[in-house]
Protein backbone atom coordinates (compact mmCIF):
# COMPACT_ATOMS: atom_id res chain seq x y z
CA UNK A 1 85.56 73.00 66.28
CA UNK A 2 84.98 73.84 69.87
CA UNK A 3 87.13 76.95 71.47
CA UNK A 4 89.23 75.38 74.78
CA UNK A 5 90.25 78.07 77.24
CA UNK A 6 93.69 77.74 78.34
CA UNK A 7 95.07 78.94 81.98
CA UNK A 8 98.20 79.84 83.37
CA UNK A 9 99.94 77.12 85.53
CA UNK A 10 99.75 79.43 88.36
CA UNK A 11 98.14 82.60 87.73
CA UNK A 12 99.68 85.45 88.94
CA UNK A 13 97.37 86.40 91.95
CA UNK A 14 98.35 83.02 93.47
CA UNK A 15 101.75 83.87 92.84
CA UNK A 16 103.63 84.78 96.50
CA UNK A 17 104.29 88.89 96.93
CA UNK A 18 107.53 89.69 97.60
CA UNK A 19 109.38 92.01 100.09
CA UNK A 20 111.69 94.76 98.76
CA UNK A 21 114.14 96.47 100.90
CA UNK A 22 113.92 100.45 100.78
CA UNK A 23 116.16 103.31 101.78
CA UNK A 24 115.24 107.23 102.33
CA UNK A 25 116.99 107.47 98.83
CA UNK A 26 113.81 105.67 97.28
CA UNK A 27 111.32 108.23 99.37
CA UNK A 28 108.43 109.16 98.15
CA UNK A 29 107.41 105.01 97.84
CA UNK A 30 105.78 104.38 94.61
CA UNK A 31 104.73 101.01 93.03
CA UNK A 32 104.71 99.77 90.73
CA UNK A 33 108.83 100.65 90.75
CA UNK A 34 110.57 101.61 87.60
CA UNK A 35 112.21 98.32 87.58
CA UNK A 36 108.77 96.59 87.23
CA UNK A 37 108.53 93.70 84.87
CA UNK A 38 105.21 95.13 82.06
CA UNK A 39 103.11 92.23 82.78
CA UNK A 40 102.96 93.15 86.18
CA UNK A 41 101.91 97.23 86.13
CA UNK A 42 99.17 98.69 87.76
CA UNK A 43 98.39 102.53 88.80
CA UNK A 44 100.88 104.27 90.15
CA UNK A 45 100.39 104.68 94.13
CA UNK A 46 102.31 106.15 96.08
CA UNK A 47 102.39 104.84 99.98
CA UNK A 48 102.81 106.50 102.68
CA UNK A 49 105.37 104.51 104.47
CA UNK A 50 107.73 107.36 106.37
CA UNK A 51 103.65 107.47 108.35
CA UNK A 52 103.67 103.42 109.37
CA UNK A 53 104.12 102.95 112.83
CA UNK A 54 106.86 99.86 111.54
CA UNK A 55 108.15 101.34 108.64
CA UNK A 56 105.88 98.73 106.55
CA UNK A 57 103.69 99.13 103.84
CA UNK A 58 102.10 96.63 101.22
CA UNK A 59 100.81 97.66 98.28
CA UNK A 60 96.52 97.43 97.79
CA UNK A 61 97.23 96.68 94.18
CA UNK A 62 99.70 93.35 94.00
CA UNK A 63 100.74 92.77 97.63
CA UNK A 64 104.11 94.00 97.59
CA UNK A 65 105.58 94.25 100.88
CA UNK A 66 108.21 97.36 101.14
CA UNK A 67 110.18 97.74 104.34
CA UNK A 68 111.81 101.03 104.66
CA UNK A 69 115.80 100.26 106.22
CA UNK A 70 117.34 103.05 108.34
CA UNK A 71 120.56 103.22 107.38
């Protein structure tokens, strides 16, 4: 019996990255965060957002946009 491949209905790198809202409390920026669903974890990076001209960053791994909120 022939083997059939199945794929996701949208796989994940067509999925749309998000945007999370950080404070200073969350300095130094890492992603993946702690609150990271499994699936999605890649190596720890740590961005350098405090350095962004817009207080902007997006992760190289999975396209996660953080935006760093003065408070």
């Amino acid at each position: 019996m022939p083997q059939t491949r199945t794929t996701p209905a949208t796989p994940t790198s067509q999925l749309p990255p998000q945007t999370v809202a950080i404070t200073r409390e969350d300095l130094p920026l890492f992603c993946p965060r702690d609150t990271a669903a499994a699936w999605s974890m890649h190596p720890r990076v740590y961005l350098p957002i405090e350095e962004a001209p817009d207080h902007q960053y997006t992760c190289p791994y999975c396209g996660t946009r953080y935006v760093l909120k003065e408070a």
